[in-house]
C-alpha atoms as a PDB file:
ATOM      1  CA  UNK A   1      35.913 -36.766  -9.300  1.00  0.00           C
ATOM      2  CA  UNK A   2      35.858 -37.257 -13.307  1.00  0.00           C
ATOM      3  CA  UNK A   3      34.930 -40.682 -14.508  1.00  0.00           C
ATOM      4  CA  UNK A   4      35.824 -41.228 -18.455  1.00  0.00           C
ATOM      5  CA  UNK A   5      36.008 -44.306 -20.526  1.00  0.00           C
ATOM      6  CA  UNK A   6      39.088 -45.749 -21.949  1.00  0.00           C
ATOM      7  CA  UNK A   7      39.976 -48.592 -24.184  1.00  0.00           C
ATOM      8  CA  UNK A   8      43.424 -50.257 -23.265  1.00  0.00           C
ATOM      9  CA  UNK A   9      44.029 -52.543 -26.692  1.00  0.00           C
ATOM     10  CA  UNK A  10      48.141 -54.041 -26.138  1.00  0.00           C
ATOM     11  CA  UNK A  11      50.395 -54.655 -23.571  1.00  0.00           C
ATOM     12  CA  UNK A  12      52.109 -51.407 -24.583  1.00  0.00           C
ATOM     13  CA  UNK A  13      48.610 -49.425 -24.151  1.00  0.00           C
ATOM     14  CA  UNK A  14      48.677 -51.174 -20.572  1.00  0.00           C
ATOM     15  CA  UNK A  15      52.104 -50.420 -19.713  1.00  0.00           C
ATOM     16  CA  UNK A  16      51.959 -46.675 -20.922  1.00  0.00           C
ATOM     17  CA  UNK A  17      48.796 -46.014 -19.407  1.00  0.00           C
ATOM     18  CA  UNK A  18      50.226 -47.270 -16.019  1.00  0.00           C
ATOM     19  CA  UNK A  19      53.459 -44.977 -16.172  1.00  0.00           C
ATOM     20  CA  UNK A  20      51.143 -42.330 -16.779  1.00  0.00           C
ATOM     21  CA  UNK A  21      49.000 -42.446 -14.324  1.00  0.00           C
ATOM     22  CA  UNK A  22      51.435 -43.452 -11.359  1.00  0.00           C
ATOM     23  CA  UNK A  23      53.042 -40.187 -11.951  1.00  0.00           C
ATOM     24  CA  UNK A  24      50.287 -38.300 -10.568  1.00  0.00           C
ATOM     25  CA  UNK A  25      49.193 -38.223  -6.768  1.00  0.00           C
ATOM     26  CA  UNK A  26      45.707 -38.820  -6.801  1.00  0.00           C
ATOM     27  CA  UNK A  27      43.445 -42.310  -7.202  1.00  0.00           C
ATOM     28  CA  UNK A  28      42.436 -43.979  -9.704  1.00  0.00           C
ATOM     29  CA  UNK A  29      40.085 -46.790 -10.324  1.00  0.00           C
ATOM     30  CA  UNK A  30      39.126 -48.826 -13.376  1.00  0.00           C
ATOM     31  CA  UNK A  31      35.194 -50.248 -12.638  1.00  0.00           C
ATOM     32  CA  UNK A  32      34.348 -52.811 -15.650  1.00  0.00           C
ATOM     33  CA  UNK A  33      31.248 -54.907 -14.410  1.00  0.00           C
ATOM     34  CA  UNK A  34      31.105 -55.557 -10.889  1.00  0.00           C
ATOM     35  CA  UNK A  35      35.075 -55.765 -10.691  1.00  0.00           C
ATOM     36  CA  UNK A  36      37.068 -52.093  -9.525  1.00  0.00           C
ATOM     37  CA  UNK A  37      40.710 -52.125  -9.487  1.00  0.00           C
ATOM     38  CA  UNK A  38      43.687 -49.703  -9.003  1.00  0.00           C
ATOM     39  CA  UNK A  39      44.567 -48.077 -12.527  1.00  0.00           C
ATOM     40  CA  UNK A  40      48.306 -48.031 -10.966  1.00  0.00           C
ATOM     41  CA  UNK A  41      48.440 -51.815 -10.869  1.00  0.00           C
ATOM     42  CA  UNK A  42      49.546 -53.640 -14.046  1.00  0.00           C
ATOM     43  CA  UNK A  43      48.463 -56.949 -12.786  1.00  0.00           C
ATOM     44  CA  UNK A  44      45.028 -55.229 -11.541  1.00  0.00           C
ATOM     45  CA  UNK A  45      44.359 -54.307 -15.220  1.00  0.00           C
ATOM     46  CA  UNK A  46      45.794 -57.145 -16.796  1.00  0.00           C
ATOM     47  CA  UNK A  47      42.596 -59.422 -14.317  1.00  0.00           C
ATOM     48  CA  UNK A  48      40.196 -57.774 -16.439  1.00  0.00           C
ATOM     49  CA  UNK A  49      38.389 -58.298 -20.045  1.00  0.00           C
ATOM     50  CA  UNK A  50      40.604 -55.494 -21.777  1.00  0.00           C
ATOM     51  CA  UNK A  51      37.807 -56.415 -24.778  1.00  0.00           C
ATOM     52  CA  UNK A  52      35.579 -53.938 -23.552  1.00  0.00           C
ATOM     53  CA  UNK A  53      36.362 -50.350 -22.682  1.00  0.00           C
ATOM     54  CA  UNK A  54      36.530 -49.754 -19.257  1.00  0.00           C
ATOM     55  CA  UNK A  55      35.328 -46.687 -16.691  1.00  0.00           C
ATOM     56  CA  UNK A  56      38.244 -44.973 -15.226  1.00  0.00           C
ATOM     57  CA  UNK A  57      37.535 -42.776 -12.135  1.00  0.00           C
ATOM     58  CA  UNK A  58      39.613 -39.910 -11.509  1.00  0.00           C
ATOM     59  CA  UNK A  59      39.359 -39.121  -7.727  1.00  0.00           C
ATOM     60  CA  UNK A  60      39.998 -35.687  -7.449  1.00  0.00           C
ATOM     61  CA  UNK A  61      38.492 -32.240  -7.572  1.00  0.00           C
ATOM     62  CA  UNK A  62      41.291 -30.490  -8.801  1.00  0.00           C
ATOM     63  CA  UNK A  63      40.310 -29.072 -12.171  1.00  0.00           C
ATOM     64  CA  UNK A  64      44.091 -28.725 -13.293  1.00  0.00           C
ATOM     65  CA  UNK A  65      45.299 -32.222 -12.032  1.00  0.00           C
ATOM     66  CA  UNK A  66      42.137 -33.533 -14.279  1.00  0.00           C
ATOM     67  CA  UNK A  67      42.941 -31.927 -17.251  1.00  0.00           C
ATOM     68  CA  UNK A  68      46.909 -32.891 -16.895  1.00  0.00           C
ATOM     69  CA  UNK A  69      45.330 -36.982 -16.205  1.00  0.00           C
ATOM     70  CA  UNK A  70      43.421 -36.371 -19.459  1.00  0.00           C
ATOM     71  CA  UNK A  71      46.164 -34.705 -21.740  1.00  0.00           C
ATOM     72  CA  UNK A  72      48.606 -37.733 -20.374  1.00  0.00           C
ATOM     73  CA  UNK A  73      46.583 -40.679 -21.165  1.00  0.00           C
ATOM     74  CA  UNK A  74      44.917 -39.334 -24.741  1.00  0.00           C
ATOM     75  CA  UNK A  75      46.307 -42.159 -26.486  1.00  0.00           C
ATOM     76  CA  UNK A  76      43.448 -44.409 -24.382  1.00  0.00           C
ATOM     77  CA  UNK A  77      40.348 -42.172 -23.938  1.00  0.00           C
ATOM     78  CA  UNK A  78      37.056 -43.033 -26.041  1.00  0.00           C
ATOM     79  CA  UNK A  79      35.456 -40.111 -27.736  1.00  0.00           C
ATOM     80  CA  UNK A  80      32.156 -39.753 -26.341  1.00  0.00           C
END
């Protein structure tokens, strides 16, 4: 599991980041507060405060699918 922060600014940032993600097998989960939701539902994303970055979790161990999550959603992730 990988868990990196994102920052989903516009509708299109929410709708690419969705296509993105649905194209890969594993889970995902966005955790901001006390609220988790699927990262492959639009209307799950669209419940929370997009004003804040939120956590994305990446739940699985495979090194390459992780990197290939990463390089897809680029656009999104906060430099730590």
């Amino acid at each position: 599991m990988k868990n990196v922060t994102i920052k989903l600014e516009t509708i299109n940032d929410v709708k690419n980041f969705v296509s993105a993600v649905t194209a890969f097998e594993c889970d995902f989960d966005i955790v901001a507060d006390r609220y988790v939701v699927d990262a492959k539902s639009i209307m799950g994303i669209f419940s929370l405060d997009l004003s804040k970055p939120l956590d994305l979790h990446i739940n699985t161990d495979d090194e390459k699918e992780i990197s290939a999550v990463l390089k897809a959603i680029s656009a999104v992730l906060v430099s730590e």
